[in-house]
Protein backbone atom coordinates (compact mmCIF):
# COMPACT_ATOMS: atom_id res chain seq x y z
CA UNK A 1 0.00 0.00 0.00
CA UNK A 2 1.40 3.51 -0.70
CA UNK A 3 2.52 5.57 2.39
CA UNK A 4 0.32 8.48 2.90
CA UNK A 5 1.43 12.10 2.44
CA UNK A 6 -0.46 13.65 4.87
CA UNK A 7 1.70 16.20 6.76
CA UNK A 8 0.58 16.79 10.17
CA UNK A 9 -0.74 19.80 11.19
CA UNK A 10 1.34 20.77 13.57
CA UNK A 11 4.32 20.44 11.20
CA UNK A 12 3.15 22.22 8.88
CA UNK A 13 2.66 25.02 11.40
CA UNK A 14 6.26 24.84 12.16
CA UNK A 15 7.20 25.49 9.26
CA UNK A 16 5.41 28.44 8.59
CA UNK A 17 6.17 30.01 11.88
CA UNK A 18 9.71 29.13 11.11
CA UNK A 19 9.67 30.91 7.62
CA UNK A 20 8.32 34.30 8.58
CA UNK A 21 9.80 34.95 12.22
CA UNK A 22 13.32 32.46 11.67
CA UNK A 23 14.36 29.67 13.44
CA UNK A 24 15.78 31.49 16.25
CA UNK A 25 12.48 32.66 17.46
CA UNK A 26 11.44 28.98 17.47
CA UNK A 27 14.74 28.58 19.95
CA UNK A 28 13.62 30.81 22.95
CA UNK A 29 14.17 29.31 26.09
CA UNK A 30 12.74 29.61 29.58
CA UNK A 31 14.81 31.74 32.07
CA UNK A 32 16.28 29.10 34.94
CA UNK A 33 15.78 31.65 37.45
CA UNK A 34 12.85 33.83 37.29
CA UNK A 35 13.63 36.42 39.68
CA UNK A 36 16.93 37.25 38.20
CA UNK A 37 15.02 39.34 35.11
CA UNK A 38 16.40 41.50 32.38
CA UNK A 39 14.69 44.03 29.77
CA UNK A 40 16.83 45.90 27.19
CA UNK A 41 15.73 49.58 27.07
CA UNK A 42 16.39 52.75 25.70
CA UNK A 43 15.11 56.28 26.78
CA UNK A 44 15.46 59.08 24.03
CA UNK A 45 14.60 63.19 24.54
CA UNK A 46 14.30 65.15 21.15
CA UNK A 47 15.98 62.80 18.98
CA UNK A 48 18.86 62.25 21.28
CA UNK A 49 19.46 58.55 23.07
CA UNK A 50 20.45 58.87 26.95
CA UNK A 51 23.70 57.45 27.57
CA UNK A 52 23.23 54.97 30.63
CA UNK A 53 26.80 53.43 29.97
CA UNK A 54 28.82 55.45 32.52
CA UNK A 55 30.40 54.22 35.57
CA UNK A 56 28.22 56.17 37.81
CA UNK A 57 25.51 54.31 36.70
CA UNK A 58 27.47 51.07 37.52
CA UNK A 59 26.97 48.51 39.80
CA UNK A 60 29.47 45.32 40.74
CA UNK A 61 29.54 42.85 43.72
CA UNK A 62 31.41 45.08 45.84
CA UNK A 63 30.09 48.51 44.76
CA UNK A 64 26.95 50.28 44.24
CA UNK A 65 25.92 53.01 41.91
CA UNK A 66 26.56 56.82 42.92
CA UNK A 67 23.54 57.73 41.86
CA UNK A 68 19.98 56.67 42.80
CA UNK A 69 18.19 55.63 46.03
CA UNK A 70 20.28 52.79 47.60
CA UNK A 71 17.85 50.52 48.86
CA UNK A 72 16.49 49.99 44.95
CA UNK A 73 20.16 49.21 43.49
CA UNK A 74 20.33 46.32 45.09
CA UNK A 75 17.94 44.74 42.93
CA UNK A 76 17.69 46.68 39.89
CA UNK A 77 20.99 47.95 38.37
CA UNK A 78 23.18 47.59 35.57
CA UNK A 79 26.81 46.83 35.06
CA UNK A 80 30.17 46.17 32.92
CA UNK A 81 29.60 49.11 30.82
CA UNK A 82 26.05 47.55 29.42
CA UNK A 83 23.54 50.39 29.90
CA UNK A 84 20.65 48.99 28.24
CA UNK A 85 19.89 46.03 30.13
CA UNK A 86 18.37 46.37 32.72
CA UNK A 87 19.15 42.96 35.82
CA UNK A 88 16.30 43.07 38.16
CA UNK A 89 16.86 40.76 41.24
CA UNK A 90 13.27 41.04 42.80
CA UNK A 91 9.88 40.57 41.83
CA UNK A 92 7.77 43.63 41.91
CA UNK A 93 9.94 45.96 40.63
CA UNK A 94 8.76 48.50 37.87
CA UNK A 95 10.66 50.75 35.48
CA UNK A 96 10.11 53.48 37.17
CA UNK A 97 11.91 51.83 40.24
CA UNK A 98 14.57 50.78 37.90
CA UNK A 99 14.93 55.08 37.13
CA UNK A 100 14.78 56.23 40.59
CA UNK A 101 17.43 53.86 41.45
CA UNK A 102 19.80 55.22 38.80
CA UNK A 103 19.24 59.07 40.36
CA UNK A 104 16.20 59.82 37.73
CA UNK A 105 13.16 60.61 39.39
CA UNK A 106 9.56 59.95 38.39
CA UNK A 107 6.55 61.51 39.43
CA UNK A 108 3.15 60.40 37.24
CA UNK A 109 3.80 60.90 33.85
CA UNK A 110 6.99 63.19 34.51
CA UNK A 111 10.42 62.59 34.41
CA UNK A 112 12.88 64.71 35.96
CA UNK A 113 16.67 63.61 34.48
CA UNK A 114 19.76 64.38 36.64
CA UNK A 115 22.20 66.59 36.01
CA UNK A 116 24.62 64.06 33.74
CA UNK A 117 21.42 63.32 31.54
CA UNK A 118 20.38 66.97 31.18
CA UNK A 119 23.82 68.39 30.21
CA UNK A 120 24.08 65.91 27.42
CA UNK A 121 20.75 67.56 25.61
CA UNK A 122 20.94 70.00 22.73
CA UNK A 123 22.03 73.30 24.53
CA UNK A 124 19.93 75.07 22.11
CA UNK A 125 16.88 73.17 22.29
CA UNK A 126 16.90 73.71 26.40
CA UNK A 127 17.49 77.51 25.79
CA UNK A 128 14.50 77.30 22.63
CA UNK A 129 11.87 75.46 24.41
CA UNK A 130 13.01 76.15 28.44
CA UNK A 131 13.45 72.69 28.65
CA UNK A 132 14.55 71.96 32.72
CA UNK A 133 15.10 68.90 33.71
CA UNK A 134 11.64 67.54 34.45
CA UNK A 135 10.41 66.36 31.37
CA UNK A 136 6.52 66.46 31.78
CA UNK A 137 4.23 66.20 28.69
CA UNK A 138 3.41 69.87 26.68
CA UNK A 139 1.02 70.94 24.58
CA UNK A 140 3.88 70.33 22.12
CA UNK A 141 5.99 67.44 23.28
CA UNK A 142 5.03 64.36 25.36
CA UNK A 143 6.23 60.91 26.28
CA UNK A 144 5.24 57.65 23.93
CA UNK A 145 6.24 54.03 25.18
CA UNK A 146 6.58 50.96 23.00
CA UNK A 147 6.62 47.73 24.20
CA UNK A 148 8.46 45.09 22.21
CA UNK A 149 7.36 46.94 19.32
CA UNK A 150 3.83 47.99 20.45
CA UNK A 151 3.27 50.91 21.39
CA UNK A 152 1.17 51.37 24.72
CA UNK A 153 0.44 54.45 26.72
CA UNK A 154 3.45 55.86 28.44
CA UNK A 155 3.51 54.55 31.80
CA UNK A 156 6.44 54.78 34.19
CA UNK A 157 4.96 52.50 36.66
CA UNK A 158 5.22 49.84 33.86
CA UNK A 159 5.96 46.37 35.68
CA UNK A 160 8.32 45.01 33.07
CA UNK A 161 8.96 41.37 32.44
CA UNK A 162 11.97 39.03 31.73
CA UNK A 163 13.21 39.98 27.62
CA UNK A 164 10.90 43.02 27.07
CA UNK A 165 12.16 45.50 25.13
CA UNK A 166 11.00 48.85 26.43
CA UNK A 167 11.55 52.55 24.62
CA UNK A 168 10.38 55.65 25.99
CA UNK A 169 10.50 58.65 23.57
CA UNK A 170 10.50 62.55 24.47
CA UNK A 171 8.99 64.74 21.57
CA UNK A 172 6.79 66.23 19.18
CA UNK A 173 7.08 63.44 17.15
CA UNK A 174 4.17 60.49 16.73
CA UNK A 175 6.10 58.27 14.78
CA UNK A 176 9.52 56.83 16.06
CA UNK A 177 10.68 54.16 13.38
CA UNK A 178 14.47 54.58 14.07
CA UNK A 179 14.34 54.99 17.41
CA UNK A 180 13.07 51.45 17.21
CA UNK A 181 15.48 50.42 15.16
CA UNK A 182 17.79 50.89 17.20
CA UNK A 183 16.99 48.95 20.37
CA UNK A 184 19.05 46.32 21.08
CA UNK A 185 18.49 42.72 22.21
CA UNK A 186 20.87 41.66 24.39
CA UNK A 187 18.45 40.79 27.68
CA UNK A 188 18.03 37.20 26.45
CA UNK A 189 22.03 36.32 26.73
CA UNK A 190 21.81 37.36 30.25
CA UNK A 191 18.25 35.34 30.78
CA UNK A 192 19.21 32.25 28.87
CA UNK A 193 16.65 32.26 26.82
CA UNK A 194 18.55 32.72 23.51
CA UNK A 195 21.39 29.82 23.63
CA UNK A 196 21.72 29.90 19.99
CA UNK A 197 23.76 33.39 20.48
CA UNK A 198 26.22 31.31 23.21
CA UNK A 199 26.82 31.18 26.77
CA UNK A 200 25.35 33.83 29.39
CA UNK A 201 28.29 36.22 30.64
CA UNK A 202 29.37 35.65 34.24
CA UNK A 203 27.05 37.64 36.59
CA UNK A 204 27.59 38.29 40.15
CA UNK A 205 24.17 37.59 42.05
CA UNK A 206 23.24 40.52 43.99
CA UNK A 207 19.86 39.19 45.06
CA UNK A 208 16.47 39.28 47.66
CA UNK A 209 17.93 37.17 50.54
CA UNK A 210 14.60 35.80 50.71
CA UNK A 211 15.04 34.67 47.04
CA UNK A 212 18.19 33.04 46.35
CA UNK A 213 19.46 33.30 42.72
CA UNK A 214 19.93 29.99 40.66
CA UNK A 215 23.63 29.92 39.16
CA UNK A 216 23.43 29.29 35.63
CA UNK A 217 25.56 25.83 35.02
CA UNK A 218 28.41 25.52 33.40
């Protein structure tokens, strides 16, 4: 009798998935240890990217950041130079926590940028539009937030999850095609969830002492 050539449903599914998003996206693991968390992200005021990358912003296993309320950068900081990913080390902790704790303040839908952030803006722009360093919405400029690509109303208080990829944009702008193109995805090496790209780097676990971390194997 001739063999059937009935393909499966669920194969043929596969396959289709595969085509249009890539095998890698088929290759997304779980994160061994969920309340170790990290989110790339990227914060840009009229057209400009903030620059989270120096040391200040820092944190290691024997030093904190100089910036930011202490008792929230011991769970959500960055370090070795990254600064867009964000390594959250308790559950319950939002965005806006993760701002605070790097010396940025939030209050509702306002952020007010410290004094490293705000000298990096266009001089002329702060002197045009008396920009000061709490950046509230305008009748001209106001905040937009996309989520993994989806844009959602701009909410600080956003309770991020492990691999999102969160922008926040300053301006009078609706539309914000580069600035998406330019977020990065480099939370997933640090989660584990994208082994096709290699190892996770070496992370010291600065943790909840109620929640111990897992330590990725070797």
């Amino acid at each position: 009798m001739r063999k059937s050539a009935f393909i499966p449903l669920a194969v043929i599914l596969l396959m289709v998935v595969s085509a249009v998003y890539g095998t890698s996206r088929l290759l997304y693991a779980k994160n061994p240890d969920l309340n170790h968390s990290h989110a790339d992200f990227a914060i840009w005021v009229n057209g400009k990217k903030l620059d989270f990358s120096a040391d200040k912003y820092m944190s290691s296993e024997t030093k904190q950041p100089s910036a930011g309320k202490k008792e929230l950068s011991r769970f959500l900081h960055l370090h070795d130079g990254i600064g867009y990913v964000i390594h959250r080390h308790k559950a319950g902790l939002t965005f806006g926590d993760f701002l605070d704790s790097l010396g940025l303040t939030v209050s509702g839908s306002c952020l007010r940028l410290d004094d490293y952030q705000y000298q990096r803006l266009d001089p002329a722009w702060r002197q045009d539009f008396a920009v000061t360093p709490n950046l509230c919405p305008t009748g001209k400029f106001h905040w937009q937030m996309y989520v993994n690509g989806v844009e959602q109303p701009a909410n600080f208080a956003y309770l991020f999850k492990d691999g999102d990829h969160i922008l926040f944009v300053y301006s009078a702008a609706d539309s914000h095609v580069e600035e998406l193109k330019q977020m990065t995805n480099d939370a997933c090496l640090y989660s584990q969830t994208c082994l096709w790209r290699g190892k996770a780097p070496t992370e010291h676990c600065i943790a909840d002492p109620e929640v111990p971390c897992v330590v990725p194997q070797s």
